[in-house]
PDB file of N, CA and C in Angstrom:
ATOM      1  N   UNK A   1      -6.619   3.600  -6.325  1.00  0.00           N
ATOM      2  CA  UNK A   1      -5.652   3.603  -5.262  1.00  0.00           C
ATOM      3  C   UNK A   1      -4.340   4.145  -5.806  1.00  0.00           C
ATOM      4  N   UNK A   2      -3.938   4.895  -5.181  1.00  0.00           N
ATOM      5  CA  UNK A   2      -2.544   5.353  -5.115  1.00  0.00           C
ATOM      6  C   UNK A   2      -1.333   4.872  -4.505  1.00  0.00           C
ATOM      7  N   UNK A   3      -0.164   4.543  -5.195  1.00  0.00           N
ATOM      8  CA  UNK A   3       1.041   3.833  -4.048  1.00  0.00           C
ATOM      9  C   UNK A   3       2.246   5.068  -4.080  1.00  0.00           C
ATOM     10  N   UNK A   4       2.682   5.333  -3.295  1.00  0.00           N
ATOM     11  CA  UNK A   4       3.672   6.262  -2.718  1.00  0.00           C
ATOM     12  C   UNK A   4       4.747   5.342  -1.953  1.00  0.00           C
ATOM     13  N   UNK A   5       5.699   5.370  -2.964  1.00  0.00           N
ATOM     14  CA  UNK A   5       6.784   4.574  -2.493  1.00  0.00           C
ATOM     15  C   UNK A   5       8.011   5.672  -1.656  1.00  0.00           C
ATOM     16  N   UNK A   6       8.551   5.713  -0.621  1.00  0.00           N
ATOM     17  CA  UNK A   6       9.281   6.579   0.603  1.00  0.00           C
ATOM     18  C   UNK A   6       9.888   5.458   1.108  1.00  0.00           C
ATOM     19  N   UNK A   7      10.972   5.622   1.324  1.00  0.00           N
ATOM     20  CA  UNK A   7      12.442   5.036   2.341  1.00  0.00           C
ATOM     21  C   UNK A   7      11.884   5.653   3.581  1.00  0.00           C
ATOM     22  N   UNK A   8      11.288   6.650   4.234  1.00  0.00           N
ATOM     23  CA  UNK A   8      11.387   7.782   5.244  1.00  0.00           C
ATOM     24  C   UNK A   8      10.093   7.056   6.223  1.00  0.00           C
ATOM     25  N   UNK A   9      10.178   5.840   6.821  1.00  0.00           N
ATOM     26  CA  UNK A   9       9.787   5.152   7.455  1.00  0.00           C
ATOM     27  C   UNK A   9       8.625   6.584   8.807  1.00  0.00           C
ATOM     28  N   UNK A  10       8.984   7.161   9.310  1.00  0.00           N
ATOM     29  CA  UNK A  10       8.511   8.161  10.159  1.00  0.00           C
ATOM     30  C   UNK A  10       7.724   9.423   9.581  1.00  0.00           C
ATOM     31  N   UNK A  11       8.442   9.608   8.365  1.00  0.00           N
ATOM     32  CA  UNK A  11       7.731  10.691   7.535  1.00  0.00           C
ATOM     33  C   UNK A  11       6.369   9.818   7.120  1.00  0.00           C
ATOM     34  N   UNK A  12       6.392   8.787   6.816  1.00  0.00           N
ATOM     35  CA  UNK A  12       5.493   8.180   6.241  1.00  0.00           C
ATOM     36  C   UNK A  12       4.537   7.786   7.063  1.00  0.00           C
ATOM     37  N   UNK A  13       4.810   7.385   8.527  1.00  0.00           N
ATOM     38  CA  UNK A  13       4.017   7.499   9.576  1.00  0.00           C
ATOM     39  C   UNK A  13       2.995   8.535   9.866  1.00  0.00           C
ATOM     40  N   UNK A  14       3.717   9.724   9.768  1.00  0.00           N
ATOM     41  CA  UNK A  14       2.970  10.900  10.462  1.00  0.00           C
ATOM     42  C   UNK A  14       2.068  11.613   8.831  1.00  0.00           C
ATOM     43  N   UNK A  15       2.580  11.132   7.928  1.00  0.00           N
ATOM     44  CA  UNK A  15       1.655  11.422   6.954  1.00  0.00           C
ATOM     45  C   UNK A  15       0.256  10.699   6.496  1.00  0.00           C
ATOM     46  N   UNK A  16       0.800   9.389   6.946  1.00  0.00           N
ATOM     47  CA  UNK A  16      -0.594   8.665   6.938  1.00  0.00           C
ATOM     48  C   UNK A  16      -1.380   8.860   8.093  1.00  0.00           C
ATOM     49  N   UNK A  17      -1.057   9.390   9.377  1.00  0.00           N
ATOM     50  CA  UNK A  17      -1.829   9.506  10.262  1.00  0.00           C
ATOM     51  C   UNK A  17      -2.703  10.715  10.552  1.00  0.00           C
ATOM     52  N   UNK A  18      -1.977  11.898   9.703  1.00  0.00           N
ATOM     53  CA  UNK A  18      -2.680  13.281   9.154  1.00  0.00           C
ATOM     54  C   UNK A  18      -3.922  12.850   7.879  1.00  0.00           C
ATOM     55  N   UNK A  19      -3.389  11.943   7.080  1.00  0.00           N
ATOM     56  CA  UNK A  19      -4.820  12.071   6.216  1.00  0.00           C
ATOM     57  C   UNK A  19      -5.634  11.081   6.483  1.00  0.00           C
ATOM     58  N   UNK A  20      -5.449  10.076   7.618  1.00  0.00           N
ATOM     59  CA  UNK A  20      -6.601   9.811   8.395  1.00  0.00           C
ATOM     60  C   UNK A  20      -7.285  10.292   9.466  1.00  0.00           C
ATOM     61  N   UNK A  21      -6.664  11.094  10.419  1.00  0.00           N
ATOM     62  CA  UNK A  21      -7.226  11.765  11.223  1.00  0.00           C
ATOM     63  C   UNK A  21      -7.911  13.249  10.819  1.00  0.00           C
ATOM     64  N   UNK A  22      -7.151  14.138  10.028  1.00  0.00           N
ATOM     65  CA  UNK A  22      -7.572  15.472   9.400  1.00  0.00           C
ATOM     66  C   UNK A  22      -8.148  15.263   8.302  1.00  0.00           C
ATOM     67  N   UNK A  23      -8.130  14.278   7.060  1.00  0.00           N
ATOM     68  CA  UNK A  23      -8.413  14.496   6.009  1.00  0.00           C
ATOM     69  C   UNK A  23      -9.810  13.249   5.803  1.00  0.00           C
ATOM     70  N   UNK A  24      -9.454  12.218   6.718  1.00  0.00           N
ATOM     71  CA  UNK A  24     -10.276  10.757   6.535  1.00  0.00           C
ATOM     72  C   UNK A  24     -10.242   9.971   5.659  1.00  0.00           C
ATOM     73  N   UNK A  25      -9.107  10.621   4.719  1.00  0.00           N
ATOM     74  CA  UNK A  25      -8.958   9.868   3.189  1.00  0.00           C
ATOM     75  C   UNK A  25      -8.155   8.279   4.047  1.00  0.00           C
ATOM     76  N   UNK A  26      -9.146   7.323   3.527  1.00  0.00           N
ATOM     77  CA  UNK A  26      -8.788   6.270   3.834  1.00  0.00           C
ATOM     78  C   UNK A  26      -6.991   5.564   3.162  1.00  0.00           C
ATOM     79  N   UNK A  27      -6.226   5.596   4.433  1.00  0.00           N
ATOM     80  CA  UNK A  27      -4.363   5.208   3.830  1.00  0.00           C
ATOM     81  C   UNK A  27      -3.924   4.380   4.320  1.00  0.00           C
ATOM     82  N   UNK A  28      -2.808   3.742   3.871  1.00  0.00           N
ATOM     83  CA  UNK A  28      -2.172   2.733   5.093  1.00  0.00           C
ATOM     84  C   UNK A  28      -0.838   2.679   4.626  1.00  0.00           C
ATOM     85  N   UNK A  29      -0.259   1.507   5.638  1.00  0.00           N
ATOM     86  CA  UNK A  29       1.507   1.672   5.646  1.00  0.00           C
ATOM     87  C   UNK A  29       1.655   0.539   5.266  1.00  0.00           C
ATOM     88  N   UNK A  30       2.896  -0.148   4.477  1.00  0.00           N
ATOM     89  CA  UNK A  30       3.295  -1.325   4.218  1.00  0.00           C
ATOM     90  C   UNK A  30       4.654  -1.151   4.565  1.00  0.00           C
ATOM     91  N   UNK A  31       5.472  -1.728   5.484  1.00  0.00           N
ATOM     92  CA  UNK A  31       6.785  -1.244   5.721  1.00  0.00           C
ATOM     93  C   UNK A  31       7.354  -2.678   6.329  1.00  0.00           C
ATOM     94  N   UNK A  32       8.464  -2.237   6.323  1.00  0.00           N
ATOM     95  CA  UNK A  32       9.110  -3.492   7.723  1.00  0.00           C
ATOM     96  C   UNK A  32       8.519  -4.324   9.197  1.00  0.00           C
ATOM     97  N   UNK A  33       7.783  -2.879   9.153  1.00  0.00           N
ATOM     98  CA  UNK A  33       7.271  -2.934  10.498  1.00  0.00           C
ATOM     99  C   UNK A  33       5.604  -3.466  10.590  1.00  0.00           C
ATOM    100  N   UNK A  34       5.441  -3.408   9.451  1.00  0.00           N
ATOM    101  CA  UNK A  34       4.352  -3.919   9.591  1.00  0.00           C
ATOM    102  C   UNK A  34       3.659  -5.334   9.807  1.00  0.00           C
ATOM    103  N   UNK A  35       2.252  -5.500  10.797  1.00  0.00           N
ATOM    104  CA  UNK A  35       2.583  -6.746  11.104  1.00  0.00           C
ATOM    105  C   UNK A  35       2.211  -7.888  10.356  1.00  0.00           C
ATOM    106  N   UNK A  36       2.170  -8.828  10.449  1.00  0.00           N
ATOM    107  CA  UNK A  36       1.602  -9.766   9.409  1.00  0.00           C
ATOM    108  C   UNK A  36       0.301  -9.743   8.978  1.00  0.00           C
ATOM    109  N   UNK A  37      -0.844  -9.470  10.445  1.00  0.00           N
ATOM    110  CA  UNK A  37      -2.076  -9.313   9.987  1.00  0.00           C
ATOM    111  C   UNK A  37      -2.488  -8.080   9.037  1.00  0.00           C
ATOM    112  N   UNK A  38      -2.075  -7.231   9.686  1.00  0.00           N
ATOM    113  CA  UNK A  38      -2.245  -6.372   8.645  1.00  0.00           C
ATOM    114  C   UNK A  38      -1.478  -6.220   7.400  1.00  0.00           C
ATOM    115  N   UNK A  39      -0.485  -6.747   7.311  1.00  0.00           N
ATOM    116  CA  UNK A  39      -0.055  -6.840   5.476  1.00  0.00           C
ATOM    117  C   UNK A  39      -1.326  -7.796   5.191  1.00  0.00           C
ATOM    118  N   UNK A  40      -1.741  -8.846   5.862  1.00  0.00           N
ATOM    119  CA  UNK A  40      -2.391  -9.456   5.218  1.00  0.00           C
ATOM    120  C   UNK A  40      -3.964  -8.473   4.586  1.00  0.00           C
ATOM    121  N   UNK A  41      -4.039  -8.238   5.571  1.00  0.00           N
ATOM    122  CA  UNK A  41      -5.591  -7.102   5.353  1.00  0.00           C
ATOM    123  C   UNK A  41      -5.284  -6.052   4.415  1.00  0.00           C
ATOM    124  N   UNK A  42      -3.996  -5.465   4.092  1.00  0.00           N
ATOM    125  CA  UNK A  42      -4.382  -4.803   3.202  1.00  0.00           C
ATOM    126  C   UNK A  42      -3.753  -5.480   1.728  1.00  0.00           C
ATOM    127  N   UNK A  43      -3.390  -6.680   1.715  1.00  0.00           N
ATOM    128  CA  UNK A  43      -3.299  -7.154   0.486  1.00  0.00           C
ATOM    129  C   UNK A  43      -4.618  -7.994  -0.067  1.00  0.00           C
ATOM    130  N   UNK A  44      -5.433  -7.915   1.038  1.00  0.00           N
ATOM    131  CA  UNK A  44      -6.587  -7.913   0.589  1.00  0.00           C
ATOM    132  C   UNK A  44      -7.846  -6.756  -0.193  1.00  0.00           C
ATOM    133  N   UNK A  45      -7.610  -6.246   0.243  1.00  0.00           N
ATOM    134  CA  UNK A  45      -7.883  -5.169  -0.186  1.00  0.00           C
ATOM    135  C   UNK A  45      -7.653  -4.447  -1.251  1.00  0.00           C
ATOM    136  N   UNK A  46      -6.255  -5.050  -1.493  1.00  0.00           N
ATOM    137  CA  UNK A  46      -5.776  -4.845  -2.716  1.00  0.00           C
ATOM    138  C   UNK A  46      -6.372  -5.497  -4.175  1.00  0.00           C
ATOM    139  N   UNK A  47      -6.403  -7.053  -3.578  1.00  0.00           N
ATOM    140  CA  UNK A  47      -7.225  -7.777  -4.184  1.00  0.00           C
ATOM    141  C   UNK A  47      -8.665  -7.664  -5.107  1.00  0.00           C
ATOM    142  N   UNK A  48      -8.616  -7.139  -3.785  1.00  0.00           N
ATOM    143  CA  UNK A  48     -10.344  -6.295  -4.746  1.00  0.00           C
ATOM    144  C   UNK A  48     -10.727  -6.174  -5.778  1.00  0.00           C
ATOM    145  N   UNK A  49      -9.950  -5.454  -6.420  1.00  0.00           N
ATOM    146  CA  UNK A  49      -9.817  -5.430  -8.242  1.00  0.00           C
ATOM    147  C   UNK A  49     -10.203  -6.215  -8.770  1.00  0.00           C
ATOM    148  N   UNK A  50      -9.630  -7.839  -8.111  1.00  0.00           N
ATOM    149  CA  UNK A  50      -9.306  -8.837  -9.178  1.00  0.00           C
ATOM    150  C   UNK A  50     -10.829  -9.443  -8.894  1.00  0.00           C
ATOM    151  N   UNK A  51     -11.630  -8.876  -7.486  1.00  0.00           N
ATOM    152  CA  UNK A  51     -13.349  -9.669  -7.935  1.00  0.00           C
ATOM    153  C   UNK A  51     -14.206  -8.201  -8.353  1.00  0.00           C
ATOM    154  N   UNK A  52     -13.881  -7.540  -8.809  1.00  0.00           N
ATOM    155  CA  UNK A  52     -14.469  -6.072  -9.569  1.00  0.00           C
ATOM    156  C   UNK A  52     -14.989  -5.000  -8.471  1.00  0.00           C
ATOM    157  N   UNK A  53     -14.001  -5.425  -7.238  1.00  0.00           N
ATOM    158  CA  UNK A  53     -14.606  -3.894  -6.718  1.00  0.00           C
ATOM    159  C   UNK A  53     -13.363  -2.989  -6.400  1.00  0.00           C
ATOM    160  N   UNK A  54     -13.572  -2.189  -5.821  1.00  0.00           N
ATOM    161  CA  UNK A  54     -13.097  -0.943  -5.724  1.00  0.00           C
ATOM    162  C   UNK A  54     -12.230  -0.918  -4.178  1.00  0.00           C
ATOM    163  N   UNK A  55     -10.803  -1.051  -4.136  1.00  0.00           N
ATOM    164  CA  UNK A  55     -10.292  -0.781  -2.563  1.00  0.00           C
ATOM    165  C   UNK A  55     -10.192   0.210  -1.846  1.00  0.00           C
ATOM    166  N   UNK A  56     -10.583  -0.387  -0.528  1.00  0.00           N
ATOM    167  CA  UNK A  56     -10.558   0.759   0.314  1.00  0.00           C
ATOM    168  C   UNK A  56     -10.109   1.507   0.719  1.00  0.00           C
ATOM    169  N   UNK A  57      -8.458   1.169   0.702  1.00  0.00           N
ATOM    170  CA  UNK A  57      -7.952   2.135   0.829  1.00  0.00           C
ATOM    171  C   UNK A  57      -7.145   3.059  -0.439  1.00  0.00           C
ATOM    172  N   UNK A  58      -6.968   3.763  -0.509  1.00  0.00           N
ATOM    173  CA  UNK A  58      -6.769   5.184  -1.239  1.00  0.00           C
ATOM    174  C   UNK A  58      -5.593   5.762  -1.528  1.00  0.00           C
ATOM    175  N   UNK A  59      -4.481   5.897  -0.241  1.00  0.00           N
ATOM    176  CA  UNK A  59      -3.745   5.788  -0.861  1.00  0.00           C
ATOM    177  C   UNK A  59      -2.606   4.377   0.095  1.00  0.00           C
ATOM    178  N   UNK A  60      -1.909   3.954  -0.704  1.00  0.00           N
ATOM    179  CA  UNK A  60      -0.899   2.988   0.178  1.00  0.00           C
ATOM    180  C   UNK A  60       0.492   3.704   0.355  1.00  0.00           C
ATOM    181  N   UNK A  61       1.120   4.107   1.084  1.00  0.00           N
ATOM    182  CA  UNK A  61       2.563   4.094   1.487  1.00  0.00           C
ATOM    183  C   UNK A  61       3.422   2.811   2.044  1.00  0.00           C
ATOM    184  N   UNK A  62       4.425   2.361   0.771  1.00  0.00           N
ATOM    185  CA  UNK A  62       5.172   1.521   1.247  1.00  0.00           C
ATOM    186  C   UNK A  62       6.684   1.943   1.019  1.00  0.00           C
ATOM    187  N   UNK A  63       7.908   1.508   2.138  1.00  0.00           N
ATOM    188  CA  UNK A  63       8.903   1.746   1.918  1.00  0.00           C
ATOM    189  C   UNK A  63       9.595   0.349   0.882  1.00  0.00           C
ATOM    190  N   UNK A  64      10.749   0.920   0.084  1.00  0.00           N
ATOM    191  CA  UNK A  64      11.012   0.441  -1.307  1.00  0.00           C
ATOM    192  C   UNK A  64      11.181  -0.934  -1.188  1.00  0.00           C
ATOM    193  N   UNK A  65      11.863  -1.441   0.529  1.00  0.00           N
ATOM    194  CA  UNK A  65      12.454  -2.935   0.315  1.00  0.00           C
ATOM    195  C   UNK A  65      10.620  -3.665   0.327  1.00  0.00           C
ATOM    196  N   UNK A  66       9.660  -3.366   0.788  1.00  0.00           N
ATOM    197  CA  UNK A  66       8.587  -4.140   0.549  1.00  0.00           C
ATOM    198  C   UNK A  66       8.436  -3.973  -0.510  1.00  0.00           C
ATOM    199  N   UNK A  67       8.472  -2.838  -1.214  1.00  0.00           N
ATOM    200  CA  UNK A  67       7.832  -3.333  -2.649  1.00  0.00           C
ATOM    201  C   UNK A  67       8.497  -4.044  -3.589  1.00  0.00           C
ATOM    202  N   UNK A  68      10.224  -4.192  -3.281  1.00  0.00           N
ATOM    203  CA  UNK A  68      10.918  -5.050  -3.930  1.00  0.00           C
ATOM    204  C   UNK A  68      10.705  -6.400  -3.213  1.00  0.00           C
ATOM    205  N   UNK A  69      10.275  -7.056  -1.938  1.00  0.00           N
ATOM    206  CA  UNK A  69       9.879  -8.574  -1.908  1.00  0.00           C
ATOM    207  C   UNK A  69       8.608  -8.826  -1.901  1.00  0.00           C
ATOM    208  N   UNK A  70       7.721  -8.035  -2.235  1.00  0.00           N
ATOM    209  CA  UNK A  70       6.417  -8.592  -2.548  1.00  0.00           C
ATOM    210  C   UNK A  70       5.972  -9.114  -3.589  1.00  0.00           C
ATOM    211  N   UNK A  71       5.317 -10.067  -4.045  1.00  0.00           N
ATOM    212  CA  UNK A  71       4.641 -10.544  -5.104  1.00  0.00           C
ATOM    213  C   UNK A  71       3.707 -10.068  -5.828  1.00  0.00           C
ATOM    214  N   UNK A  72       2.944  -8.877  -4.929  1.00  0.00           N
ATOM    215  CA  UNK A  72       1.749  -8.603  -5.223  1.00  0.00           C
ATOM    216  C   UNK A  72       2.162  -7.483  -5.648  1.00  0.00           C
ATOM    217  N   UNK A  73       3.151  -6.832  -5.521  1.00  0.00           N
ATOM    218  CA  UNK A  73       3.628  -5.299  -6.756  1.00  0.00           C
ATOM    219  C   UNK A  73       4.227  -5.684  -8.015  1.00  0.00           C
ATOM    220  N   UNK A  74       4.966  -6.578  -8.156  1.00  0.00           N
ATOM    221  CA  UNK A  74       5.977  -7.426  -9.151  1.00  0.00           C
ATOM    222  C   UNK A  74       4.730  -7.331 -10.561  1.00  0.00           C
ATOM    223  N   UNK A  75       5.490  -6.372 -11.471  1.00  0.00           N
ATOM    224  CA  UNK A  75       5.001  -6.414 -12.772  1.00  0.00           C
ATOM    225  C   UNK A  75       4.913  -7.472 -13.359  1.00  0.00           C
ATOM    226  N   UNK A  76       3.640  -7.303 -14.304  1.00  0.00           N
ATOM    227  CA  UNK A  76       3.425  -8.784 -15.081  1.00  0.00           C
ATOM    228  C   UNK A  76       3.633  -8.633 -16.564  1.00  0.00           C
ATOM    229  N   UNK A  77       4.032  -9.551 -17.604  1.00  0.00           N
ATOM    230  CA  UNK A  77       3.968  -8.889 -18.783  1.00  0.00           C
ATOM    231  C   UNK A  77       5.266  -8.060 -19.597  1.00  0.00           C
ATOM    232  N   UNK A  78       5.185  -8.177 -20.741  1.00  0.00           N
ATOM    233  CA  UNK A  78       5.856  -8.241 -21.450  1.00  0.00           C
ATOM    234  C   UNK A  78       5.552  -6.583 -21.630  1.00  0.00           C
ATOM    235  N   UNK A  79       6.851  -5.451 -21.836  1.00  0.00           N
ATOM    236  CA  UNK A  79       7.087  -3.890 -22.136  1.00  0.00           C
ATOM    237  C   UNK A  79       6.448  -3.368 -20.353  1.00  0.00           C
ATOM    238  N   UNK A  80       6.454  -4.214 -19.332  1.00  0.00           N
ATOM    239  CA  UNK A  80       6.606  -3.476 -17.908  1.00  0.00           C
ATOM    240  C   UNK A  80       4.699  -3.461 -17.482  1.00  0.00           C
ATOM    241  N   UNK A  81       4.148  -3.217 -18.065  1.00  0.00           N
ATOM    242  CA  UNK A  81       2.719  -2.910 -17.875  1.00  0.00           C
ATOM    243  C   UNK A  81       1.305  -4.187 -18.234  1.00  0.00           C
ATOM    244  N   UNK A  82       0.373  -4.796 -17.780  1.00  0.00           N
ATOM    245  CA  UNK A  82      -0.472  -6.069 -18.275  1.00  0.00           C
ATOM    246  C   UNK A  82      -1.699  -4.610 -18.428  1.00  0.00           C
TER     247      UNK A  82
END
């Protein structure tokens, strides 16, 4: 999985909706706007890893203030990287 971090809330819209509709590469949005169920679904997904499989989606676009209050981006470990 790929994360693409963008402020550009609309750019980020219409880009995830091109490489699901034209491309099918499975993407999604994590933003302000997003709603609870679905943060929840795709932090599941995210999860994945941690029981050895592989997530579904491909790439994630989130704008910066989610990835600064989430828990689930927040580095672990000592020199930035576990």
């Amino acid at each position: 999985m790929t994360l693409v971090v963008s402020p550009l809330i609309s750019l980020i819209q219409d880009q995830v909706s091109a490489l699901i509709k034209q491309h099918r590469i499975p993407a999604a949005i994590l933003n302000s706007t997003t709603s609870e169920p679905i943060a929840k679904a795709i932090y599941r997904d995210l999860h994945a890893v941690d029981k050895g499989r592989e997530p579904q989606i491909k790439l994630l676009y989130v704008t910066p203030e989610r990835l600064l209050k989430s828990e689930s981006f927040q580095v672990r470990g000592e020199g930035g990287r576990e």
